[in-house]
C-alpha atoms as a PDB file:
ATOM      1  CA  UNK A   1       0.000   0.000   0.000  1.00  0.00           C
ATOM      2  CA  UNK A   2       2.818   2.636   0.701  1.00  0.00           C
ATOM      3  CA  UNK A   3       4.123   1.830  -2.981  1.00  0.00           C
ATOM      4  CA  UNK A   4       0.582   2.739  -4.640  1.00  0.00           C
ATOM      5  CA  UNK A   5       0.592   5.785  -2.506  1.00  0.00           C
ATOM      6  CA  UNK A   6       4.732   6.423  -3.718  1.00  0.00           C
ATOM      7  CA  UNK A   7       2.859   6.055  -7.450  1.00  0.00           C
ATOM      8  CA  UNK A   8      -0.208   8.317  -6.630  1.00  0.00           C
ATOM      9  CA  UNK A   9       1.802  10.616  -5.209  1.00  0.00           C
ATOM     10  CA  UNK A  10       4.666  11.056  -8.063  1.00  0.00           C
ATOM     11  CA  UNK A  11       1.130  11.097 -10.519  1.00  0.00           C
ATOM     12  CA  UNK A  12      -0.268  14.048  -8.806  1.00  0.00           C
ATOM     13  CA  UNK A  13       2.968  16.246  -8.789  1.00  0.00           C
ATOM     14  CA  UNK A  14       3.742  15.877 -12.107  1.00  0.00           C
ATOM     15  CA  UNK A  15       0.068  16.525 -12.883  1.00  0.00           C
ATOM     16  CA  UNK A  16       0.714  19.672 -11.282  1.00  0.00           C
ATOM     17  CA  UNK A  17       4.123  20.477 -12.795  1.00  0.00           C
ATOM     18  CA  UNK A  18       2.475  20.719 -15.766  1.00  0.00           C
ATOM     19  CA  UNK A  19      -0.706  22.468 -15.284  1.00  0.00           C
ATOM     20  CA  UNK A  20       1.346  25.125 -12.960  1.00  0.00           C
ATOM     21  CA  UNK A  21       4.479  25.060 -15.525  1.00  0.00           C
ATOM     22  CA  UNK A  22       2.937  24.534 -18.738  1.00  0.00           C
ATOM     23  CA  UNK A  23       0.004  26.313 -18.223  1.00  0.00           C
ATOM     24  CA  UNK A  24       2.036  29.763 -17.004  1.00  0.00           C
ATOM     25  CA  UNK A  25       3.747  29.504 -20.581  1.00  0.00           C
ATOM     26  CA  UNK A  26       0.213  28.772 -22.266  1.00  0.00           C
ATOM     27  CA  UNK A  27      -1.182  31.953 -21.017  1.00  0.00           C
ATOM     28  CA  UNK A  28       1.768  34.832 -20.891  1.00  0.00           C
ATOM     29  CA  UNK A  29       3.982  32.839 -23.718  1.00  0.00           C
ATOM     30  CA  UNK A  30       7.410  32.817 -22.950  1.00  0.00           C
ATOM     31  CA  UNK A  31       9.753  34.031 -25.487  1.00  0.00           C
ATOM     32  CA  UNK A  32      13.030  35.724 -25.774  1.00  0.00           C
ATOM     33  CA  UNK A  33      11.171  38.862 -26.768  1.00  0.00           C
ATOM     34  CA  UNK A  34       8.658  38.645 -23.914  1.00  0.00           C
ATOM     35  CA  UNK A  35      10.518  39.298 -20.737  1.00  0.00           C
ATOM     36  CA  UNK A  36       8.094  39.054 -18.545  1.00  0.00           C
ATOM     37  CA  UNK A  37       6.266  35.914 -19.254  1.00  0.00           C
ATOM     38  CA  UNK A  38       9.923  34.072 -19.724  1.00  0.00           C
ATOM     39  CA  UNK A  39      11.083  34.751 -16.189  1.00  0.00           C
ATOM     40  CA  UNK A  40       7.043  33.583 -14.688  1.00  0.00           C
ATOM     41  CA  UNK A  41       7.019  30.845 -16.598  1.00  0.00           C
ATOM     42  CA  UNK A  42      10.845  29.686 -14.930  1.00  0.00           C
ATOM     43  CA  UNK A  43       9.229  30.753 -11.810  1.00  0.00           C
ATOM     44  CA  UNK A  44       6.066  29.168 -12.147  1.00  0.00           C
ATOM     45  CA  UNK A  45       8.577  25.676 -12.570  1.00  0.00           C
ATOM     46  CA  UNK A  46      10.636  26.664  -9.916  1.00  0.00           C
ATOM     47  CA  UNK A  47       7.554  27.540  -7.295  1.00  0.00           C
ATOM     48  CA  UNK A  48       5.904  24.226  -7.802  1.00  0.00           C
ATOM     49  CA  UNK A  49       8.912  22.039  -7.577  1.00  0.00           C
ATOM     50  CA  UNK A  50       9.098  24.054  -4.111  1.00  0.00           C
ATOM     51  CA  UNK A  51       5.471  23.590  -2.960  1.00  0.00           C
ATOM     52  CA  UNK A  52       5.156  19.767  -3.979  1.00  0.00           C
ATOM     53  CA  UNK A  53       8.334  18.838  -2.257  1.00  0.00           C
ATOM     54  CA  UNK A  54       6.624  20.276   0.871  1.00  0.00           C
ATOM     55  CA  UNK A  55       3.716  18.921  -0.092  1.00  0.00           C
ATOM     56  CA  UNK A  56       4.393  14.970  -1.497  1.00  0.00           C
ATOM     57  CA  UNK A  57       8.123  14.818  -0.776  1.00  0.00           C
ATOM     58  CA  UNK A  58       7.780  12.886   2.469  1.00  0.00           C
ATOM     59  CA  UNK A  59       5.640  10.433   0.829  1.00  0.00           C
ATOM     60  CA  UNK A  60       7.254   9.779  -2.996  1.00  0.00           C
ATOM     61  CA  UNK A  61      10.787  11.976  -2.670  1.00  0.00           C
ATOM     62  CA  UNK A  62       8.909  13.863  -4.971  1.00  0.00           C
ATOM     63  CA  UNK A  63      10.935  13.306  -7.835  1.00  0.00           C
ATOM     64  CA  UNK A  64       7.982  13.727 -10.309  1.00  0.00           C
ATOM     65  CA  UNK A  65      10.463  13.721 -13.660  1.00  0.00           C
ATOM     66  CA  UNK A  66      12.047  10.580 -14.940  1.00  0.00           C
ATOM     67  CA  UNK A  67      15.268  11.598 -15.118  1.00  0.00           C
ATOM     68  CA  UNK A  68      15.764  12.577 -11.161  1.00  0.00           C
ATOM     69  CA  UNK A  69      14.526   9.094 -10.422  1.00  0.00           C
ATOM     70  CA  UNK A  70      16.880   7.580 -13.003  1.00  0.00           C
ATOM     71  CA  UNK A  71      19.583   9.961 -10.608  1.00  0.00           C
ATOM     72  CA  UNK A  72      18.489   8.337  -7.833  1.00  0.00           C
ATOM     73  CA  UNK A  73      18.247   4.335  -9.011  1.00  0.00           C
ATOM     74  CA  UNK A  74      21.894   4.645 -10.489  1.00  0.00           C
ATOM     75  CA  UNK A  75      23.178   6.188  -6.591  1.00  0.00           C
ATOM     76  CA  UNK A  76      21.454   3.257  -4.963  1.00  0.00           C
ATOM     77  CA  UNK A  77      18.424   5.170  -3.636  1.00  0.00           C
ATOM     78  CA  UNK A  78      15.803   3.456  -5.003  1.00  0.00           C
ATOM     79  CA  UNK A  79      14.523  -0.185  -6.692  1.00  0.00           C
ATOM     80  CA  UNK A  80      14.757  -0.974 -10.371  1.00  0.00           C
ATOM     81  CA  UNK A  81      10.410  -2.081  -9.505  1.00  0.00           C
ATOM     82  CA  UNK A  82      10.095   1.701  -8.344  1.00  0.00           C
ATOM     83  CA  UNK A  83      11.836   3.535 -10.420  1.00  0.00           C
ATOM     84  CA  UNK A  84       9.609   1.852 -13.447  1.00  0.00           C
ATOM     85  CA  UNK A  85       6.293   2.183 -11.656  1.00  0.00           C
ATOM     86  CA  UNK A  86       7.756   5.731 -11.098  1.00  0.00           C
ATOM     87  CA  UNK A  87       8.162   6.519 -15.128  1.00  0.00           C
ATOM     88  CA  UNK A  88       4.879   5.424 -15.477  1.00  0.00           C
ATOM     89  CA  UNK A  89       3.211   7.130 -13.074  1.00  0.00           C
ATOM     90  CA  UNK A  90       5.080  10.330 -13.917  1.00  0.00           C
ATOM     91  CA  UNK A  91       3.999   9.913 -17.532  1.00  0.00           C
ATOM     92  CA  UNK A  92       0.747   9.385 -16.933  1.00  0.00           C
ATOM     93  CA  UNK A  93       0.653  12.420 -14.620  1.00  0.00           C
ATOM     94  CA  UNK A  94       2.103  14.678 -17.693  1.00  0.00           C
ATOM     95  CA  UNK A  95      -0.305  13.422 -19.609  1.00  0.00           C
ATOM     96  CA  UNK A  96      -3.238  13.980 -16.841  1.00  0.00           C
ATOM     97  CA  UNK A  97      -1.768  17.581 -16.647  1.00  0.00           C
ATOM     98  CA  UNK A  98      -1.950  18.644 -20.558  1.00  0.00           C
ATOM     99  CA  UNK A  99      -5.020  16.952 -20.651  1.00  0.00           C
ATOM    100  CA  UNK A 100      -6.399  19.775 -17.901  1.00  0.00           C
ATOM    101  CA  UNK A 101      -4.747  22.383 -19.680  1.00  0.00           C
ATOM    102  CA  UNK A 102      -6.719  21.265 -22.950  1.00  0.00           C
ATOM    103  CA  UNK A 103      -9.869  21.418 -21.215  1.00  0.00           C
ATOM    104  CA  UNK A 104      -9.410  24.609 -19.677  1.00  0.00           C
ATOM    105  CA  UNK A 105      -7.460  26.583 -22.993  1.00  0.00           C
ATOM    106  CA  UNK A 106     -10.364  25.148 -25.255  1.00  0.00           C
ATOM    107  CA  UNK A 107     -13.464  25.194 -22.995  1.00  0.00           C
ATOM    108  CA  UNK A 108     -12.532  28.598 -21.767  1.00  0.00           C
ATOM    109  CA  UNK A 109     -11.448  29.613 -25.698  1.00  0.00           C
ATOM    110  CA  UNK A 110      -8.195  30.745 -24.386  1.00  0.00           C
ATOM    111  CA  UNK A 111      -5.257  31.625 -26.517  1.00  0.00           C
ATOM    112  CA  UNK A 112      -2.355  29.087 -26.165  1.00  0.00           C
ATOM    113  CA  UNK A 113       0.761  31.540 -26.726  1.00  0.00           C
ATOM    114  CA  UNK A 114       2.958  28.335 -27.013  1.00  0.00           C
ATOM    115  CA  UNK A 115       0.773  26.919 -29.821  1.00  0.00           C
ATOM    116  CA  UNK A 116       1.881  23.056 -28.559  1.00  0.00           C
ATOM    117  CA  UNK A 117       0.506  23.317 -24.770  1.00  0.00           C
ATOM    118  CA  UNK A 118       3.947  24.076 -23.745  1.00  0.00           C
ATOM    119  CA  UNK A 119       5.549  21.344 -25.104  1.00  0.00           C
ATOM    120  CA  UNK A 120       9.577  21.797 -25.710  1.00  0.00           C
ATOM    121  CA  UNK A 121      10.906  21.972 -29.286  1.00  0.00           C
ATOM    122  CA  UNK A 122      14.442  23.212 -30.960  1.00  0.00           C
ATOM    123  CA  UNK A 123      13.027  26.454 -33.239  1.00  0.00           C
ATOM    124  CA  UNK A 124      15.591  27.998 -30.325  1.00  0.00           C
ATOM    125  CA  UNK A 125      18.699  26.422 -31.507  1.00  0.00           C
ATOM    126  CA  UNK A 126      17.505  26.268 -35.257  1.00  0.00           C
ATOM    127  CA  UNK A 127      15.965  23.011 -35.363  1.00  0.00           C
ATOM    128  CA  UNK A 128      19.437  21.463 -34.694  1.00  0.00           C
ATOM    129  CA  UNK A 129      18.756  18.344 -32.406  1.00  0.00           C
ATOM    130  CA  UNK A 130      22.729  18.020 -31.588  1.00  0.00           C
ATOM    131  CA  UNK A 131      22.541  21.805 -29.789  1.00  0.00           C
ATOM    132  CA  UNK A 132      18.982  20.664 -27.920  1.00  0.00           C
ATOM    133  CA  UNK A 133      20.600  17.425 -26.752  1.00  0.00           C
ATOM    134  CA  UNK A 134      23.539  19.492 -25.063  1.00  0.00           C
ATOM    135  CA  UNK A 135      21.676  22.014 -23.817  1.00  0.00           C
ATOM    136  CA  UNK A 136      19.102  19.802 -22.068  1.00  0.00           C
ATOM    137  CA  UNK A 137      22.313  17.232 -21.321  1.00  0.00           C
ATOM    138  CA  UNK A 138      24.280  19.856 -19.297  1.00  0.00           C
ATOM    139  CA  UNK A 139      21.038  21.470 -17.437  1.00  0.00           C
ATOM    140  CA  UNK A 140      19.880  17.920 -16.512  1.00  0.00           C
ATOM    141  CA  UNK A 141      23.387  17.621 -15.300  1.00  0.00           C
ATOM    142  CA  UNK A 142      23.060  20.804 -12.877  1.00  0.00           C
ATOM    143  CA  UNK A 143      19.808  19.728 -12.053  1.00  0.00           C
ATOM    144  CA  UNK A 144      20.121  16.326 -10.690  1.00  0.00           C
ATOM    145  CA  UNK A 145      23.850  16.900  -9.645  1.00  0.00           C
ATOM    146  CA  UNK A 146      22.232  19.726  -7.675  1.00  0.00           C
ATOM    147  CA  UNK A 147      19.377  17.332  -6.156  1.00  0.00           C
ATOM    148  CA  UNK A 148      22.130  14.552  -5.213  1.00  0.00           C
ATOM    149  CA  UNK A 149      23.955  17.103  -3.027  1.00  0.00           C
ATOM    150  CA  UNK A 150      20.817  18.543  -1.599  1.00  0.00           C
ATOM    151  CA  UNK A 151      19.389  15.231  -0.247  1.00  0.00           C
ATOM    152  CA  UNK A 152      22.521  13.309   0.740  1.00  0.00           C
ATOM    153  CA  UNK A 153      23.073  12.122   4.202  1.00  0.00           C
ATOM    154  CA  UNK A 154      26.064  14.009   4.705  1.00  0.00           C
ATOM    155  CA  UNK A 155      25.172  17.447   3.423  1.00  0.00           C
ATOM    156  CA  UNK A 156      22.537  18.126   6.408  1.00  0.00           C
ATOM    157  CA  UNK A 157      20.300  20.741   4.153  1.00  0.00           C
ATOM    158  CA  UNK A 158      17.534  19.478   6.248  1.00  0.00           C
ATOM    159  CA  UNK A 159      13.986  21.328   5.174  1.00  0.00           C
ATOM    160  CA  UNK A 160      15.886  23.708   3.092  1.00  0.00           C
ATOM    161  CA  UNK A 161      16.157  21.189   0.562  1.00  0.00           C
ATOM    162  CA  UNK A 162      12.902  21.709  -1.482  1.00  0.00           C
ATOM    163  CA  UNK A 163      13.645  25.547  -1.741  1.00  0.00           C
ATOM    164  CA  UNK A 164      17.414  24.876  -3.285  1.00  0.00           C
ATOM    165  CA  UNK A 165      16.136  22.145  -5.815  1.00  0.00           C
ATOM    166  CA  UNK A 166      12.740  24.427  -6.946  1.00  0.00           C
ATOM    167  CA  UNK A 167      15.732  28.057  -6.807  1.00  0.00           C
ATOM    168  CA  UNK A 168      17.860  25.027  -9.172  1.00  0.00           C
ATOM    169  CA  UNK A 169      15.086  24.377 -11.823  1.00  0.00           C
ATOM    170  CA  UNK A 170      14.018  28.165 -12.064  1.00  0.00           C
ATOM    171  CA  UNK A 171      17.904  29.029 -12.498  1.00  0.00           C
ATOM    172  CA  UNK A 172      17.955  25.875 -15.947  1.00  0.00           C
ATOM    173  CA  UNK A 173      14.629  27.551 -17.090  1.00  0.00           C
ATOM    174  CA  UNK A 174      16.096  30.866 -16.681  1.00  0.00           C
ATOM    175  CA  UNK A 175      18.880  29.512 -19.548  1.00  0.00           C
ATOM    176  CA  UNK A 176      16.629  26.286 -21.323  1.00  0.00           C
ATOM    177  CA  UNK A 177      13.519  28.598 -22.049  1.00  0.00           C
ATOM    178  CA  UNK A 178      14.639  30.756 -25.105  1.00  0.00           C
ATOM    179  CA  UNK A 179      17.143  27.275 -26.179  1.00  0.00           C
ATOM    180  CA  UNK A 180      14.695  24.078 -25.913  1.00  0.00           C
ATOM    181  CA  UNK A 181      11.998  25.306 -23.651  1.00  0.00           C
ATOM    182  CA  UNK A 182      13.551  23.464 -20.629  1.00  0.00           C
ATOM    183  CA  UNK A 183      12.510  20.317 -20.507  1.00  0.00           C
ATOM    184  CA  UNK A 184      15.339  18.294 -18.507  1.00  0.00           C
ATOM    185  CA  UNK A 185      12.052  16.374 -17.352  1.00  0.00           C
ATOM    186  CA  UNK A 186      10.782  13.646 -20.113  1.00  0.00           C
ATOM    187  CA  UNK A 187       8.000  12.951 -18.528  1.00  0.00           C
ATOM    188  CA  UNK A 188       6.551  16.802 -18.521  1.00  0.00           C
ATOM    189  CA  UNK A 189       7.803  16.815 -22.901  1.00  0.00           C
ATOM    190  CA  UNK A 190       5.632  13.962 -23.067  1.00  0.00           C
ATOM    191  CA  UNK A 191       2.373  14.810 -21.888  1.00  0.00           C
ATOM    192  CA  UNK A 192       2.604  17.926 -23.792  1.00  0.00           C
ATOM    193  CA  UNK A 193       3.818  16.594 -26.647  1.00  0.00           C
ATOM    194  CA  UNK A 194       0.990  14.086 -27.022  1.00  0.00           C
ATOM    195  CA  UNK A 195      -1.702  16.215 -26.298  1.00  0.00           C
ATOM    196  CA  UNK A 196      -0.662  18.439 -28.754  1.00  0.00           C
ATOM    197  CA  UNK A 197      -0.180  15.643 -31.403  1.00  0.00           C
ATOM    198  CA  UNK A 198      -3.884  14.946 -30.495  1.00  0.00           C
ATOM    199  CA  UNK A 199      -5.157  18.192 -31.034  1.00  0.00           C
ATOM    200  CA  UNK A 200      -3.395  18.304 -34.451  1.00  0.00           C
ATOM    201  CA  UNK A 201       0.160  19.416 -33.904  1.00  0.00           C
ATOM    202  CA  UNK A 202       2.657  16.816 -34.673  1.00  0.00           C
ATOM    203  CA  UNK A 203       5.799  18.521 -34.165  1.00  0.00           C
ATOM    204  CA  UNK A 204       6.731  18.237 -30.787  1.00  0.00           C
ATOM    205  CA  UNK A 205       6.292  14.794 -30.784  1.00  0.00           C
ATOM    206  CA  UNK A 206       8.489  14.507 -33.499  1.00  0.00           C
ATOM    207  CA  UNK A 207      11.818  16.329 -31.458  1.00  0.00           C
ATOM    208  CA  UNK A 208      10.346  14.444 -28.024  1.00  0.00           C
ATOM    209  CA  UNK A 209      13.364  12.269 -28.266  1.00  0.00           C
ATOM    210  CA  UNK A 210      15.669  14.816 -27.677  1.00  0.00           C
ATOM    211  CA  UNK A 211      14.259  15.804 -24.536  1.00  0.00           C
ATOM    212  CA  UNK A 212      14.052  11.731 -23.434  1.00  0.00           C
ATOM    213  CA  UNK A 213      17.759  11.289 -24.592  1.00  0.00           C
ATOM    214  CA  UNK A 214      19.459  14.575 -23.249  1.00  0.00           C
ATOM    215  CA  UNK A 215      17.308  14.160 -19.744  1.00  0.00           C
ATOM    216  CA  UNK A 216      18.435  11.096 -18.989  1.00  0.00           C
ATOM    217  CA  UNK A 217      22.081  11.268 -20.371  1.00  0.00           C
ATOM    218  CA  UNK A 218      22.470  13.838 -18.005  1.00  0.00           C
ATOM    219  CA  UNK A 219      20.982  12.641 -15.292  1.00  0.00           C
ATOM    220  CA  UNK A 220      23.302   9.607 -15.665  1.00  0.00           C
ATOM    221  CA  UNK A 221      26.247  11.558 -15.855  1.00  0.00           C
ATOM    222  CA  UNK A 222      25.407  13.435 -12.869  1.00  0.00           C
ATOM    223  CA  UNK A 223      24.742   9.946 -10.933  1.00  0.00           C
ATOM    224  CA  UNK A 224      28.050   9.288 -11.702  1.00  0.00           C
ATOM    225  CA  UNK A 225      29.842  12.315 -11.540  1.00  0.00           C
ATOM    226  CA  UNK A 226      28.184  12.759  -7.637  1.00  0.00           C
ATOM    227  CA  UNK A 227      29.257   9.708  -6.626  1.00  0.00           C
ATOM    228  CA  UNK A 228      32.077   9.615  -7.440  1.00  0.00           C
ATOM    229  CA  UNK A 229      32.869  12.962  -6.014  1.00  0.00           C
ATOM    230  CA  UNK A 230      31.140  12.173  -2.502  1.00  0.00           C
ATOM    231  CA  UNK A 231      32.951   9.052  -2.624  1.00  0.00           C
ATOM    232  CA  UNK A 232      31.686   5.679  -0.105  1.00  0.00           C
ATOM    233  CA  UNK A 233      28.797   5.974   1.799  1.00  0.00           C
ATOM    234  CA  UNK A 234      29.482   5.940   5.869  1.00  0.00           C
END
């Protein structure tokens, strides 16, 4: 029963991710030109990352984004059986989320300003998939590298923790927005992505593997890098 409510509880903040995150960029858009609605939209990330960690991070970790829990299964935090019923549940909560967002936007017959319910894409670095892979590589990196220090044992951060990880992920969006979008979460390109493939808009399900790939390379390579750098357990 506490692993269902691990699952329902990773579902429900990355519902909320993306409603909160996506749906900020929906409603001000968030390009380079538009000052204002970039910097709310990386706060809008940033602010729920804080509240859900304060709100489900006793019960999941809240990692609600694939590529944080692939951080934590490759430092020995966490089960091969979790960190797949973890994916899922994240996915399906991305998914959940745009499918809110949809509802709202269309019932309400409010403009999207993203055009692709703030799903990532590359028109940033020119539609070249090699610059989106190391952009969201290296902010992944920062990101879970960042999460790794935070939550160790040995660092003591103690309840500060969910304010330096959401300050972390508004810092990468500050950066990602105007490159990729910011994704260094697959799970929150996904729902997006195939919502907006539903709705008509192929596109950013066609450059969704770059935001799966470059997530999870980096994520992998901070794993690595972290432990290797904190050295053996006590």
């Amino acid at each position: 029963m506490n692993s269902v409510k691990k699952y329902i509880a990773e579902f429900i903040g990355t519902m909320v991710l993306v409603v909160l995150g996506c749906g900020t960029a929906m409603l001000v858009g968030c390009d380079a030109k538009n000052g204002g609605g970039y910097i709310l939209t990386a706060l809008a990330f940033g602010l729920v990352i804080v509240g859900m960690a304060y709100c489900v991070g006793n019960i999941s970790g809240c990692h609600i984004n694939p590529a944080v829990s692939l951080g934590v299964l490759l430092s020995g935090g966490m089960s091969a059986v979790d960190f797949i019923a973890y994916i899922i549940s994240q996915c399906l909560g991305a998914f959940a989320g745009a499918g809110v967002l949809a509802a709202i936007f269309g019932l309400g017959g409010v403009t999207d300003q993203t055009g692709g319910f703030g799903s990532n894409g590359l028109a940033g670095v020119n539609g070249s998939a090699v610059a989106g892979l190391i952009v969201e590589c290296f902010l992944t990196f920062v990101f879970v590298l960042t999460i790794l220090g935070v939550t160790s044992k040995k660092a003591g951060h103690g309840s500060f923790g969910g304010l330096i990880i959401g300050l972390t992920l508004t810092l990468v969006h500050i950066l990602g927005i105007g490159l990729t979008g910011t994704s260094v979460n697959p799970a929150r390109s996904f729902g997006p992505a195939l919502v907006a493939m539903m709705n008509g808009n192929a596109e950013p399900m066609g450059a969704l593997w770059v935001f799966i790939v470059g997530p999870f390379v980096g994520a992998a390579l901070a794993a690595g890098v972290y432990r290797f750098l904190e050295g053996k357990k006590d």
